[in-house]
PDB file of N, CA and C in Angstrom:
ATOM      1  N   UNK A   1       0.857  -1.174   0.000  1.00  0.00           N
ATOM      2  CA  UNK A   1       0.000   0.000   0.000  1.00  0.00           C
ATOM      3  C   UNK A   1       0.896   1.227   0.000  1.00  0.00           C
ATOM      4  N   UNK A   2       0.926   1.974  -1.259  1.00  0.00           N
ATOM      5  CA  UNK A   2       1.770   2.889  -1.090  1.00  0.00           C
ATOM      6  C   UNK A   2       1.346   4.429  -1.351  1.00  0.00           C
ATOM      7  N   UNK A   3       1.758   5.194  -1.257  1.00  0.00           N
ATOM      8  CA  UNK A   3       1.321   6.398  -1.344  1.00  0.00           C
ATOM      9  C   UNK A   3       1.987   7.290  -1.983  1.00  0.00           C
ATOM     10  N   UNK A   4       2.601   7.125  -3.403  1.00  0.00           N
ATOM     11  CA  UNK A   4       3.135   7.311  -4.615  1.00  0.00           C
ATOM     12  C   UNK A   4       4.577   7.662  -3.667  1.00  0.00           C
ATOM     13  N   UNK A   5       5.384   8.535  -4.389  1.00  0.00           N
ATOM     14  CA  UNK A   5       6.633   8.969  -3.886  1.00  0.00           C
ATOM     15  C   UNK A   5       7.158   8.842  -2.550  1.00  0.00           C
ATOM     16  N   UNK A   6       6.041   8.845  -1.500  1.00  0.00           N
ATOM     17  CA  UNK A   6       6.246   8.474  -0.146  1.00  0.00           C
ATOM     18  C   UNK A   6       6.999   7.353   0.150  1.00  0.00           C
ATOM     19  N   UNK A   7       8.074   7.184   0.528  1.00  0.00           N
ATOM     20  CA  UNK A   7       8.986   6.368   1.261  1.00  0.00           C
ATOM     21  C   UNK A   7       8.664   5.600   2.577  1.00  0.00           C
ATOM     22  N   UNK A   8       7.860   4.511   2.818  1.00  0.00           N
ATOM     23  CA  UNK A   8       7.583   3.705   4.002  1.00  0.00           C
ATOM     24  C   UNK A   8       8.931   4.000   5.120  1.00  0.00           C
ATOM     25  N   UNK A   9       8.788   4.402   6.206  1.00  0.00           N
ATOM     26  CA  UNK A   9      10.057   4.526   7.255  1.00  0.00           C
ATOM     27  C   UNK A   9       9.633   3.107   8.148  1.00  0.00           C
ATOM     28  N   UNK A  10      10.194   1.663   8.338  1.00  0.00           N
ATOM     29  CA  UNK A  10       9.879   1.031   9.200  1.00  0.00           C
ATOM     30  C   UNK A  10      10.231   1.369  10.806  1.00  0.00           C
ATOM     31  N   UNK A  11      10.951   2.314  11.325  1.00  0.00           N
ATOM     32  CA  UNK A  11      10.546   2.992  12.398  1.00  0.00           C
ATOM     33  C   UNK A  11       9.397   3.578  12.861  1.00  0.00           C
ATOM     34  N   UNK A  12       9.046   4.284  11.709  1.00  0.00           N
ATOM     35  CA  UNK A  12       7.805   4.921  12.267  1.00  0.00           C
ATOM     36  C   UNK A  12       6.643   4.226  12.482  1.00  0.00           C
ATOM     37  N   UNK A  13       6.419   2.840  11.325  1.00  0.00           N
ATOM     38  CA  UNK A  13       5.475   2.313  11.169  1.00  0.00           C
ATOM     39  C   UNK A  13       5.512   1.339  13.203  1.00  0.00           C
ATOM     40  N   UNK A  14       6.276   1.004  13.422  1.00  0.00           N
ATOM     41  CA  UNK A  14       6.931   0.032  14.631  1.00  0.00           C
ATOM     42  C   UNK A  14       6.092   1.261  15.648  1.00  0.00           C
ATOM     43  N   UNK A  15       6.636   2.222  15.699  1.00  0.00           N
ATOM     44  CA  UNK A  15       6.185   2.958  16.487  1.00  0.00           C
ATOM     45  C   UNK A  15       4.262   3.408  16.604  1.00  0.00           C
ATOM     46  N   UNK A  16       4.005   3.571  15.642  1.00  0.00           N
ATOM     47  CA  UNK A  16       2.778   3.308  15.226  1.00  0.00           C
ATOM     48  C   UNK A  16       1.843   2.512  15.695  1.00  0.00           C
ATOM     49  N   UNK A  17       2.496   0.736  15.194  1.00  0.00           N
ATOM     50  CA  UNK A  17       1.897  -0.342  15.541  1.00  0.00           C
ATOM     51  C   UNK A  17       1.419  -0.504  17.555  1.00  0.00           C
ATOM     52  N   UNK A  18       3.018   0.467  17.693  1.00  0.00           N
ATOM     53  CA  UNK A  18       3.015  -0.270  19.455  1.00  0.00           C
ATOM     54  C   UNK A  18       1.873   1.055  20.076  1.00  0.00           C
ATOM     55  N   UNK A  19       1.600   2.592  19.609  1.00  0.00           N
ATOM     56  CA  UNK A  19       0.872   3.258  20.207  1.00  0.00           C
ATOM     57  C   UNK A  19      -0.578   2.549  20.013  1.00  0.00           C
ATOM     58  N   UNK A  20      -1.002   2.151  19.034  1.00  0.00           N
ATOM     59  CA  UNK A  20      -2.146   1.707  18.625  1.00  0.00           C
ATOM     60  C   UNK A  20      -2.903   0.498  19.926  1.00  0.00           C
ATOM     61  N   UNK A  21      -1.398  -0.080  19.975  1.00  0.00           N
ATOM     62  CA  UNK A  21      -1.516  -1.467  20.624  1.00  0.00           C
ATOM     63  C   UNK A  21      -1.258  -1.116  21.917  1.00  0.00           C
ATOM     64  N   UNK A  22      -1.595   0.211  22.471  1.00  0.00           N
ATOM     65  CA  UNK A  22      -0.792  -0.227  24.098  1.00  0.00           C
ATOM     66  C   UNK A  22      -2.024  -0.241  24.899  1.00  0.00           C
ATOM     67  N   UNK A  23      -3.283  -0.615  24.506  1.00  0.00           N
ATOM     68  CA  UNK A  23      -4.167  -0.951  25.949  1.00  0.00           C
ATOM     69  C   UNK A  23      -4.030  -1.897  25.805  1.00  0.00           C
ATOM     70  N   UNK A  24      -3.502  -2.584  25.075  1.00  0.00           N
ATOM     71  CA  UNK A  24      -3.563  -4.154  25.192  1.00  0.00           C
ATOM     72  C   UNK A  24      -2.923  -4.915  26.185  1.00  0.00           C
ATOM     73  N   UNK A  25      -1.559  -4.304  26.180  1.00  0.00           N
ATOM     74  CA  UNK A  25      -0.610  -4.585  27.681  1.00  0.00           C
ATOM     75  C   UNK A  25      -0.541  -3.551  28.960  1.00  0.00           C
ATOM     76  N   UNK A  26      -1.869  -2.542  28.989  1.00  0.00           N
ATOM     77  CA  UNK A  26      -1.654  -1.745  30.077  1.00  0.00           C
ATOM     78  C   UNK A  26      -2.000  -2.366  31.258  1.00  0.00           C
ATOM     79  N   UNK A  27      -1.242  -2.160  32.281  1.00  0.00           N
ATOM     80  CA  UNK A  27      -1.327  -2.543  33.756  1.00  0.00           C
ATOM     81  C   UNK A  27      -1.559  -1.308  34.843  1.00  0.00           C
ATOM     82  N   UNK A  28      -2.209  -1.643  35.651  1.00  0.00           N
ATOM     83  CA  UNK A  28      -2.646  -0.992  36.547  1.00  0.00           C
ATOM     84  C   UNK A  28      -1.104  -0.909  37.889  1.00  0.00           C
ATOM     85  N   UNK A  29      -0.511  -0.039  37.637  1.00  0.00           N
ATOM     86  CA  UNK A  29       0.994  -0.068  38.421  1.00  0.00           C
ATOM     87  C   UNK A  29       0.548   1.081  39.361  1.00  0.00           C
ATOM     88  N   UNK A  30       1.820   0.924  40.518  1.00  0.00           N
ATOM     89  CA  UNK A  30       2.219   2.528  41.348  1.00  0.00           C
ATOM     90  C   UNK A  30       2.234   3.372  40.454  1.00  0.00           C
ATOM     91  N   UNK A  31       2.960   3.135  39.077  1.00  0.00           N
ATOM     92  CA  UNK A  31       3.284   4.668  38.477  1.00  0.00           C
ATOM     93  C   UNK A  31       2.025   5.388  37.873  1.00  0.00           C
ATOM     94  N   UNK A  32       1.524   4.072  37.083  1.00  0.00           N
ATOM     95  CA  UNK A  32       0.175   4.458  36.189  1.00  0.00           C
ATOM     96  C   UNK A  32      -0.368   5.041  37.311  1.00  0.00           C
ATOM     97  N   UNK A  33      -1.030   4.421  38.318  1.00  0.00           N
ATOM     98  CA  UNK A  33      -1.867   4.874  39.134  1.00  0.00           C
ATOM     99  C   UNK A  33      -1.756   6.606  39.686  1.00  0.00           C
ATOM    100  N   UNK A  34      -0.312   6.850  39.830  1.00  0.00           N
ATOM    101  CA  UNK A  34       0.289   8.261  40.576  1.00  0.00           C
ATOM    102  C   UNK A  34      -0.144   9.229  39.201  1.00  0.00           C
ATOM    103  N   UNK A  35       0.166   8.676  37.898  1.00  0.00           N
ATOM    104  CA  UNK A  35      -0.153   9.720  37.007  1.00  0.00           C
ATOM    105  C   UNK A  35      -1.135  10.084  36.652  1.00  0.00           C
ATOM    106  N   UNK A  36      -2.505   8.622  36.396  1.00  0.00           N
ATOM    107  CA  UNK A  36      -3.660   9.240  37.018  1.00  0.00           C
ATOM    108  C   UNK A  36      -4.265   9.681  37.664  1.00  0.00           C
ATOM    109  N   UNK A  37      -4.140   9.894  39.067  1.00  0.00           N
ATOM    110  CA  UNK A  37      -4.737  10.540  40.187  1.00  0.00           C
ATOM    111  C   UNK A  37      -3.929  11.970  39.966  1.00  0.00           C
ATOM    112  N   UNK A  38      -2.684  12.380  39.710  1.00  0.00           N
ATOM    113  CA  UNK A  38      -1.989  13.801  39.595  1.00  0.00           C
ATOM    114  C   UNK A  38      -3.079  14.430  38.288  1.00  0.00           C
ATOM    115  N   UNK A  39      -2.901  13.908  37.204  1.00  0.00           N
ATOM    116  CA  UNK A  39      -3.347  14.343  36.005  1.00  0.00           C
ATOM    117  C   UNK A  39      -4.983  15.006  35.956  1.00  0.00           C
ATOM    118  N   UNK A  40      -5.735  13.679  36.630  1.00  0.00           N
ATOM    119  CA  UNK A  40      -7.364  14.009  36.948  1.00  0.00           C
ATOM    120  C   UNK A  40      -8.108  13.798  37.723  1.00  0.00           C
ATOM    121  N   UNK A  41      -7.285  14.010  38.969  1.00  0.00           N
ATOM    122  CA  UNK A  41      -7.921  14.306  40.282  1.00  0.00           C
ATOM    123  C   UNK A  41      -7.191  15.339  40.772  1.00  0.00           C
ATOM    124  N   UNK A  42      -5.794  15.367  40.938  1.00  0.00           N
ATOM    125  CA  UNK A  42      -5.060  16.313  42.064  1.00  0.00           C
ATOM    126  C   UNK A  42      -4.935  18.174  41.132  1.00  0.00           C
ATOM    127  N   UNK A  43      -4.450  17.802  39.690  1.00  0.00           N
ATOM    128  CA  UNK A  43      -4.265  18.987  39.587  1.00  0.00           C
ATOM    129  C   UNK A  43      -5.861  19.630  38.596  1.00  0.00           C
ATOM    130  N   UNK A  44      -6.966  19.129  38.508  1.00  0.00           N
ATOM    131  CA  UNK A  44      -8.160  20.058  38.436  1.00  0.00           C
ATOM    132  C   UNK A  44      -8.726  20.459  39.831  1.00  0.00           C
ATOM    133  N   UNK A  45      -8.182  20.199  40.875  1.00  0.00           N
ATOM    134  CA  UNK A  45      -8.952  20.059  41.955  1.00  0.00           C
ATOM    135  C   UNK A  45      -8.106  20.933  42.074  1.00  0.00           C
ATOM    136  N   UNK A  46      -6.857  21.476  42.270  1.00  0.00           N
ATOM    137  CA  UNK A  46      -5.678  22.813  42.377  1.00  0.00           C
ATOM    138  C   UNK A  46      -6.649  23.742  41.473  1.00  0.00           C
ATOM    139  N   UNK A  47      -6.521  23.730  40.553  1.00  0.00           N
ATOM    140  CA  UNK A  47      -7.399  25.067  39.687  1.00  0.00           C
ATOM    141  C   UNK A  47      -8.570  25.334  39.914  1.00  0.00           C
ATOM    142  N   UNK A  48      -9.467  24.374  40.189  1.00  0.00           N
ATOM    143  CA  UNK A  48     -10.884  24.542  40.827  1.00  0.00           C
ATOM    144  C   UNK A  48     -10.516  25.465  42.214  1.00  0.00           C
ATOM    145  N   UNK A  49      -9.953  24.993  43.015  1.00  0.00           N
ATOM    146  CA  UNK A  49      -9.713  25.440  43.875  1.00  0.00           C
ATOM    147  C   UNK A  49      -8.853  27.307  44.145  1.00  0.00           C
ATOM    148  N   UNK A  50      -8.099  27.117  42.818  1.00  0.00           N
ATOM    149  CA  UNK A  50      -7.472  28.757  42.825  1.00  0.00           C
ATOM    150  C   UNK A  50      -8.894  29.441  41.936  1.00  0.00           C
ATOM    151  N   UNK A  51      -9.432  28.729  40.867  1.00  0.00           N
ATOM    152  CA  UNK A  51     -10.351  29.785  40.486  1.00  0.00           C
ATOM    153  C   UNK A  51     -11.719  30.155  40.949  1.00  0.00           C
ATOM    154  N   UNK A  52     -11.739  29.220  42.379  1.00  0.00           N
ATOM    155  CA  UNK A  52     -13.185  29.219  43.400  1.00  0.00           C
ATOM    156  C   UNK A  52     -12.355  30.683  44.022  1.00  0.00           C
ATOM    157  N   UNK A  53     -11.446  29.716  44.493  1.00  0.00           N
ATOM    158  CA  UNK A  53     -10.952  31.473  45.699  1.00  0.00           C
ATOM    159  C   UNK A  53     -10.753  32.863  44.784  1.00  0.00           C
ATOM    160  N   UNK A  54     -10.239  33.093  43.829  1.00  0.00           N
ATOM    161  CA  UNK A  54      -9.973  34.500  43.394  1.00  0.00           C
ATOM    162  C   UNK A  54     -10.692  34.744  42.086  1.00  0.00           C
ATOM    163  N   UNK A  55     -12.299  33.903  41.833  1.00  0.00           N
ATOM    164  CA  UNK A  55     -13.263  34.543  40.828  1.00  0.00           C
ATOM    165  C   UNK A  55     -13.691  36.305  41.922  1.00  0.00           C
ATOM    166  N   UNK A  56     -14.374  36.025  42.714  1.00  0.00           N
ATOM    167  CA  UNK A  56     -14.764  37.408  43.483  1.00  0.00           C
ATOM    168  C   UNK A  56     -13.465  38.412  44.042  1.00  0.00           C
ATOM    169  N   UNK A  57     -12.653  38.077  43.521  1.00  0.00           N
ATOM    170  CA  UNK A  57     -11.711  39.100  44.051  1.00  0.00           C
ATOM    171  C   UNK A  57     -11.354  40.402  43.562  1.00  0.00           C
ATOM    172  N   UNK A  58     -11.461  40.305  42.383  1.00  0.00           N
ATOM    173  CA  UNK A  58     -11.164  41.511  40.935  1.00  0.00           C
ATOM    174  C   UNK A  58     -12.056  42.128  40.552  1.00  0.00           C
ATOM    175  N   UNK A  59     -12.463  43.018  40.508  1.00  0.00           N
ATOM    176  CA  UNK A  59     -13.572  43.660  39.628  1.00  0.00           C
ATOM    177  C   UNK A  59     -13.222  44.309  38.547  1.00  0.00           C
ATOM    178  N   UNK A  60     -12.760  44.523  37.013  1.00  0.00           N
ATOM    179  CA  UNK A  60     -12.367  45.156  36.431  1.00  0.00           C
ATOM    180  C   UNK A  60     -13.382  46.311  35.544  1.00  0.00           C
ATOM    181  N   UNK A  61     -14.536  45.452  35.627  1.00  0.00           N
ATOM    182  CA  UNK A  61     -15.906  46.517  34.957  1.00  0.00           C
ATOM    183  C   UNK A  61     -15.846  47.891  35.428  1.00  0.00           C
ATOM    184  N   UNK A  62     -15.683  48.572  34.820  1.00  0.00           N
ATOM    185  CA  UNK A  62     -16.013  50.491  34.649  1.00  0.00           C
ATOM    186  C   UNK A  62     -14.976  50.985  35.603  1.00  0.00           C
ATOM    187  N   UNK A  63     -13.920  50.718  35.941  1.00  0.00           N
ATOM    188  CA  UNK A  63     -12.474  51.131  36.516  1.00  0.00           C
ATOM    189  C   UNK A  63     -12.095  52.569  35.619  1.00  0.00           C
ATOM    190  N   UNK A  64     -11.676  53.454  36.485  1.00  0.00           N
ATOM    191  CA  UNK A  64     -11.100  54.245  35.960  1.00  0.00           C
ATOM    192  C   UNK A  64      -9.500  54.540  36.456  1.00  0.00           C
ATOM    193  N   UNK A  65      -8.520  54.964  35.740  1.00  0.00           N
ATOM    194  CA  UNK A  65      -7.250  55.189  36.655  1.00  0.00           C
ATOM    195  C   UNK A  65      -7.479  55.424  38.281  1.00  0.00           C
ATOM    196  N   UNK A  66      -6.458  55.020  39.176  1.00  0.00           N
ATOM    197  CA  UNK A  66      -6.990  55.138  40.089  1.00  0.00           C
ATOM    198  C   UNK A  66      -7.564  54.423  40.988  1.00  0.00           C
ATOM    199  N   UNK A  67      -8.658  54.074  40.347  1.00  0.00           N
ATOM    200  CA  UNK A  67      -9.932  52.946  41.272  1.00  0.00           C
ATOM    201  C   UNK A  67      -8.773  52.022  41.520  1.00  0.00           C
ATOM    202  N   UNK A  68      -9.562  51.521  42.897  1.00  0.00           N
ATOM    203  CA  UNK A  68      -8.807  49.981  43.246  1.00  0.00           C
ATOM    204  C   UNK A  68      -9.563  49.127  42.448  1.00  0.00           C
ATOM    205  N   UNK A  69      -9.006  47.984  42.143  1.00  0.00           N
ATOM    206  CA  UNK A  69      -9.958  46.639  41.343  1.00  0.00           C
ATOM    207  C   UNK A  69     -10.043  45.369  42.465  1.00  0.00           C
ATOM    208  N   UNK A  70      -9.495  45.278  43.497  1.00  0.00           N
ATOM    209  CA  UNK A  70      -9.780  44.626  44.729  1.00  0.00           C
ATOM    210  C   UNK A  70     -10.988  45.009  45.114  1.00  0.00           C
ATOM    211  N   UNK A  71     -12.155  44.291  45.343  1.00  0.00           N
ATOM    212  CA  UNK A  71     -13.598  44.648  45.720  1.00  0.00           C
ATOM    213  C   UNK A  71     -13.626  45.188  47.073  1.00  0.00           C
ATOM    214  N   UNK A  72     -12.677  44.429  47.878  1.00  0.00           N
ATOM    215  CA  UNK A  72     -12.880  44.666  49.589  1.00  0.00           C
ATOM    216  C   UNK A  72     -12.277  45.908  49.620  1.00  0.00           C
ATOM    217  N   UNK A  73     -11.149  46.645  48.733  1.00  0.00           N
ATOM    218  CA  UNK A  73     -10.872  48.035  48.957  1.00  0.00           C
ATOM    219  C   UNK A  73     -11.907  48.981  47.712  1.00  0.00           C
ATOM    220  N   UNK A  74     -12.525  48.356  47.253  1.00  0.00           N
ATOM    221  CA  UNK A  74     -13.708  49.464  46.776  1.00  0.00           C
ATOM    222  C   UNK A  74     -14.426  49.549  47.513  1.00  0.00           C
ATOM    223  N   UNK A  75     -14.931  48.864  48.174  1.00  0.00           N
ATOM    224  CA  UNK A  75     -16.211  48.429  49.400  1.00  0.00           C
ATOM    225  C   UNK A  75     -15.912  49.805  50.022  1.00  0.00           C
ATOM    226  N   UNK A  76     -14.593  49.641  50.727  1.00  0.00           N
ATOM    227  CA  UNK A  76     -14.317  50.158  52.096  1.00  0.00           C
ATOM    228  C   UNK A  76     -14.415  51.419  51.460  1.00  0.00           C
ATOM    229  N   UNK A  77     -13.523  52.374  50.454  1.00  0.00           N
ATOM    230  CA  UNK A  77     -13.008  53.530  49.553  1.00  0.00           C
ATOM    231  C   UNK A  77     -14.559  53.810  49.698  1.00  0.00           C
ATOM    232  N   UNK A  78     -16.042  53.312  49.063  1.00  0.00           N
ATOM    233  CA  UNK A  78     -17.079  54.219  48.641  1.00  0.00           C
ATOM    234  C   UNK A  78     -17.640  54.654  49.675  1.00  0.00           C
TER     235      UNK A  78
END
């Protein structure tokens, strides 16, 4: 099966074959396990967590030079 001028690389194809093929030999290890729990548990739960705490913190709507954009020092300032 060729694809006119294209040159088959049997590296690449090897490489190919084994991504295609790797649930086939995946195991449930310490490592697998550490990279899933970091990947999609530990670090959305970090960003959830920074963008729960500092969504209400900023106000940037209708600022003029000057204004604070910290809400708790506009609060206090009006």
């Amino acid at each position: 099966m060729g694809h006119g001028p294209v040159k088959i690389d049997p590296a690449i194809e090897r490489f190919s074959r084994m991504r295609e093929d790797a649930y086939i030999g995946f195991r449930w290890t310490r490592r697998t396990t550490r990279t899933f729990a970091l990947g999609f548990i530990v670090a959305p739960a970090i960003i959830y967590y920074l963008a729960d705490t500092y969504t209400h913190k900023w106000d940037f709507r209708g600022k003029l030079k000057g204004q604070p954009l910290d809400i708790k020092e506009a609060a206090a300032s009006s």
